[in-house]
C-alpha atoms as a PDB file:
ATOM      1  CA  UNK A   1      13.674   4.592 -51.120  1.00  0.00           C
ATOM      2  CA  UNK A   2      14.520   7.454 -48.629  1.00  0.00           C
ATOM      3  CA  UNK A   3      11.251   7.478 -47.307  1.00  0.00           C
ATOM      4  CA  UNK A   4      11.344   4.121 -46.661  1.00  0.00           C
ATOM      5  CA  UNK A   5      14.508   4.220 -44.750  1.00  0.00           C
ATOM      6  CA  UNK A   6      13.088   6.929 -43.029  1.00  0.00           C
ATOM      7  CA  UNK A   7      10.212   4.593 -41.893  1.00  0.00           C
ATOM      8  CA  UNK A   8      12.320   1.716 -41.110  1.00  0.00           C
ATOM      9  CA  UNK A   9      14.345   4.511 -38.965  1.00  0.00           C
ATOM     10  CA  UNK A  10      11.475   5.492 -37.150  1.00  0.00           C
ATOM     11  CA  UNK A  11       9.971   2.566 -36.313  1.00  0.00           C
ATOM     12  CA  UNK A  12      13.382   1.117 -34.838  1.00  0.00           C
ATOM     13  CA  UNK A  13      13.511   4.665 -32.474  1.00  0.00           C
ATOM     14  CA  UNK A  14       9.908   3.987 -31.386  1.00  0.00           C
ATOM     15  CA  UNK A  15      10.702   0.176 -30.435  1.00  0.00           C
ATOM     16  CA  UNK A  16      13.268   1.123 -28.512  1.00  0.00           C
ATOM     17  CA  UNK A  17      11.785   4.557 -26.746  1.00  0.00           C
ATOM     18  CA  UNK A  18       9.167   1.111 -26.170  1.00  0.00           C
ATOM     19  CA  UNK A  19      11.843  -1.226 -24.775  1.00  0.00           C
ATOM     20  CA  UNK A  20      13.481   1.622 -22.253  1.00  0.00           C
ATOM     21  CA  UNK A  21      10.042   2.510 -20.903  1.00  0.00           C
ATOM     22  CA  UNK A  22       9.376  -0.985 -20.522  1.00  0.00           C
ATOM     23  CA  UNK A  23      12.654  -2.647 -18.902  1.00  0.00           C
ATOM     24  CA  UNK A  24      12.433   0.838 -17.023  1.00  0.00           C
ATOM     25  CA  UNK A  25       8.841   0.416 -15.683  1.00  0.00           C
ATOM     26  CA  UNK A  26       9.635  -2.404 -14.658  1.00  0.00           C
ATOM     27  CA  UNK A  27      12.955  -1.935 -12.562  1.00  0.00           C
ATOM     28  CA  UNK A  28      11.193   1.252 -10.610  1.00  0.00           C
ATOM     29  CA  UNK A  29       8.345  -1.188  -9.481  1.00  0.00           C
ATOM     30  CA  UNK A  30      11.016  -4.307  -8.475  1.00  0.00           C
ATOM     31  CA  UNK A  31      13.034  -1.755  -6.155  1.00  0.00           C
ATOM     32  CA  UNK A  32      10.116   0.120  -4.990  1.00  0.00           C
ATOM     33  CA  UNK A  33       9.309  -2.855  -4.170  1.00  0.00           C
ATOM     34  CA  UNK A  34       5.577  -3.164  -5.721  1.00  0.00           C
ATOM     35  CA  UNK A  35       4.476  -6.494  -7.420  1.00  0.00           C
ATOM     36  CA  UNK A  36       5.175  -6.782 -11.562  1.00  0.00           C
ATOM     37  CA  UNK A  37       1.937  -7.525 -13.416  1.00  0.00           C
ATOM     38  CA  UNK A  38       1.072  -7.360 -16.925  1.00  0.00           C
ATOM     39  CA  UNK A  39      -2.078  -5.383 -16.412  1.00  0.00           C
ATOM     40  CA  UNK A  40       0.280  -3.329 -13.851  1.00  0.00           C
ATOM     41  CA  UNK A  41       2.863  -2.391 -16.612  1.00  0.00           C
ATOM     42  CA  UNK A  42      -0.131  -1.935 -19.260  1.00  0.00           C
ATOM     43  CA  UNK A  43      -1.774   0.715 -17.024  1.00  0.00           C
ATOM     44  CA  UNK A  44       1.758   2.368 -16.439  1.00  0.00           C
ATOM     45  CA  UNK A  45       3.128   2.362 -19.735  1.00  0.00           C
ATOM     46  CA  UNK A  46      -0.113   2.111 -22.261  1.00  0.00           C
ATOM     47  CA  UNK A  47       1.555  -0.428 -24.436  1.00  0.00           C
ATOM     48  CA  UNK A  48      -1.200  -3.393 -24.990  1.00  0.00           C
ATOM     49  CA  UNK A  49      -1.087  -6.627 -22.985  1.00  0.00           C
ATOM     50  CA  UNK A  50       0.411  -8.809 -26.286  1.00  0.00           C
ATOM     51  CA  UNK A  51       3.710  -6.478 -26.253  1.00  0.00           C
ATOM     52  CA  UNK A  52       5.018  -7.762 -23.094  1.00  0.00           C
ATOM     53  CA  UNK A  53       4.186 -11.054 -24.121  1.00  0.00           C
ATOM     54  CA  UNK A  54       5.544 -10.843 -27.416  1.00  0.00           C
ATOM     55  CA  UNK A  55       8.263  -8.813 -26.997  1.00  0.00           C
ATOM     56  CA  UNK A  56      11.343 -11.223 -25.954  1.00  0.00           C
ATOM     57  CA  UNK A  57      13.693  -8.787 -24.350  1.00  0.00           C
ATOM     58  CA  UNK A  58      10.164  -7.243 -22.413  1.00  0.00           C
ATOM     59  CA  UNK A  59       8.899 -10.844 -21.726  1.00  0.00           C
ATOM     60  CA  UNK A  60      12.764 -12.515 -20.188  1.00  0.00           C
ATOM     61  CA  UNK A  61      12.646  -9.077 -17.768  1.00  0.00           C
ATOM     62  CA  UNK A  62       9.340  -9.109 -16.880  1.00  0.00           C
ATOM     63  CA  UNK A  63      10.000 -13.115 -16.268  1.00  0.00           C
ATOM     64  CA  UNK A  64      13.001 -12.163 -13.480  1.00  0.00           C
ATOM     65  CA  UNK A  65      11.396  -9.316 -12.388  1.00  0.00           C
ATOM     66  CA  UNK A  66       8.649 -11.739 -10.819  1.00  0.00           C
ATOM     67  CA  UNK A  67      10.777 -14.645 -10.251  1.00  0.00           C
ATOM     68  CA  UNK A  68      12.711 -12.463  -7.704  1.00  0.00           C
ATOM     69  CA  UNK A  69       9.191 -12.031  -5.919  1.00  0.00           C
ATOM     70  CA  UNK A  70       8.131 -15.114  -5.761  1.00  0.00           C
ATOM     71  CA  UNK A  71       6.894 -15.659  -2.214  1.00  0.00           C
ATOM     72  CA  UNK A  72       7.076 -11.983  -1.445  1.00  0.00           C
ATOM     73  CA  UNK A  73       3.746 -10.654   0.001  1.00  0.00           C
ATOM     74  CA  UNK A  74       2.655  -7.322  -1.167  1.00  0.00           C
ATOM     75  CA  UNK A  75       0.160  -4.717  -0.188  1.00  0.00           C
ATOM     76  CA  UNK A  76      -0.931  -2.150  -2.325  1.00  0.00           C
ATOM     77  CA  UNK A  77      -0.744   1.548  -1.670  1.00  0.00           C
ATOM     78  CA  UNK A  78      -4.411   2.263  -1.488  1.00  0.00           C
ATOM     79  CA  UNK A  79      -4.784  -0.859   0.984  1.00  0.00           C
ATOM     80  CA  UNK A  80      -1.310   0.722   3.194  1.00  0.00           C
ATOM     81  CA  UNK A  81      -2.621   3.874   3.535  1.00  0.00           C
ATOM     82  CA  UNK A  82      -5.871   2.387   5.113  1.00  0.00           C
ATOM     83  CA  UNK A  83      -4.244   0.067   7.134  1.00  0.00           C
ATOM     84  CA  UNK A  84      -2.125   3.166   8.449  1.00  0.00           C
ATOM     85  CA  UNK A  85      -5.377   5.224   9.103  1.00  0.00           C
ATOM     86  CA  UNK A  86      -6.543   2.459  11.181  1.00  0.00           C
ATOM     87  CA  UNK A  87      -3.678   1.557  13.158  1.00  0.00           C
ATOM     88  CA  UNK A  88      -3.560   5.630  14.230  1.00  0.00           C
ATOM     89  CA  UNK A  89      -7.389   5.145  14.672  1.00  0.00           C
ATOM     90  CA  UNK A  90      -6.455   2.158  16.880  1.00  0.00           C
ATOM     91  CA  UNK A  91      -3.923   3.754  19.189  1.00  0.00           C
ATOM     92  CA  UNK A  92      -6.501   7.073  19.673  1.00  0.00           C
ATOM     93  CA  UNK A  93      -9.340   4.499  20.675  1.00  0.00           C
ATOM     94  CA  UNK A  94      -6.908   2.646  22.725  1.00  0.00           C
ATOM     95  CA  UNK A  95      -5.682   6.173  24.486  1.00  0.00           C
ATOM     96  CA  UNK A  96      -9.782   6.745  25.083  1.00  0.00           C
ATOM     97  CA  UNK A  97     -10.374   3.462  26.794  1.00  0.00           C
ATOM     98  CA  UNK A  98      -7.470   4.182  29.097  1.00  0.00           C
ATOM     99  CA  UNK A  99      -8.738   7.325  29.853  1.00  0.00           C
ATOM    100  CA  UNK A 100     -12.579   6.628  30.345  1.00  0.00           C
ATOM    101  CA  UNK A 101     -11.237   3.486  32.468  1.00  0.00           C
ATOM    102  CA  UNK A 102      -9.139   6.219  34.654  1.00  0.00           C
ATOM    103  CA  UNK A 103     -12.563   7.846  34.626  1.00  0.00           C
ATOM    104  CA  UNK A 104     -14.735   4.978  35.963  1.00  0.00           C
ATOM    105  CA  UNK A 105     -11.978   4.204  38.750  1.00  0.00           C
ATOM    106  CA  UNK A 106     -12.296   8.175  39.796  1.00  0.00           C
ATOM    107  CA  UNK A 107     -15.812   7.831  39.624  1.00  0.00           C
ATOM    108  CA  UNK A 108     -16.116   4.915  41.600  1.00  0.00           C
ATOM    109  CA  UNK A 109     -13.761   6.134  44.421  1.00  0.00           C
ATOM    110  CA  UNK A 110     -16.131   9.318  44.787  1.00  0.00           C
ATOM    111  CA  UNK A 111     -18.900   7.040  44.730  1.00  0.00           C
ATOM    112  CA  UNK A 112     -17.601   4.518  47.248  1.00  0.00           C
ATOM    113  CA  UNK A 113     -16.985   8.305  49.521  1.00  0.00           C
ATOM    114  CA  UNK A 114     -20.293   9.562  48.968  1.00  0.00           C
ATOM    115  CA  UNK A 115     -22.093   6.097  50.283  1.00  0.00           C
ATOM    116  CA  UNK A 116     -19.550   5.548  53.411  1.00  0.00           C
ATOM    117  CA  UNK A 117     -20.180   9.372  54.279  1.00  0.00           C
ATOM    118  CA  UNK A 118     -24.044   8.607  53.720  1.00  0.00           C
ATOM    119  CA  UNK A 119     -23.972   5.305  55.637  1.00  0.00           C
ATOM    120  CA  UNK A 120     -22.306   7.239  58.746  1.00  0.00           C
ATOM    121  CA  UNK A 121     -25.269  10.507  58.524  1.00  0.00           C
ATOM    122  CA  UNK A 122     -27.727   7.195  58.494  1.00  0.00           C
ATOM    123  CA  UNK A 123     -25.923   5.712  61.511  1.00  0.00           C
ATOM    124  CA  UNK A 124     -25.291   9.118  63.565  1.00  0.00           C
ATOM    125  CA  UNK A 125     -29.269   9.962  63.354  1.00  0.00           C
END
């Protein structure tokens, strides 16, 4: 009988080390503001897909959890920190263009120069 008390103990610890991981997983992702999934919260935690469906107290949290983002739009870290790369990659090509365009104007004023000054050697001969 003690063993099986010690079972029934056990079991009830590891459902609920499962139920804080859970309603925890999925509070850190609603205020760091990243979209709730299933497959999301499967990858996190390791628990199988059927647990968060299953689970009532898992399933009503994970319910509000993407309730209160309905309509939100979300990016995803790997697609932020390319759209960052190419912003910056943006504003250094947009810093060359001005430059190389100050470079055609300089050019053009020497060129302008060197033809007038040519035009009057042409006319003095």
């Amino acid at each position: 009988m003690a063993n099986y008390t010690n079972m029934l103990k056990s079991n009830h610890d590891r459902s609920e080390a499962m139920l804080n991981l859970s309603l925890t997983t999925i509070s850190e992702m609603v205020e760091d503001g990243e979209k709730v999934t299933v497959a999301e919260l499967v990858r996190r935690t390791g628990f199988s897909r059927d647990y968060f469906y299953k689970n009532k107290d898992v399933h009503e949290a994970l319910t509000n959890a993407i309730t209160l983002q309905t309509g939100k739009v979300f990016i995803n870290r790997k697609e932020e920190s390319l759209l960052k790369a190419t912003r910056r990659e943006n504003e250094l090509l947009k810093l060359k263009i001005i430059s190389l365009e100050k470079n055609i104007e300089t050019l053009t004023a020497e060129l302008k120069k060197k033809s007038s000054s040519e035009f009057d050697l042409v006319n003095n001969l």
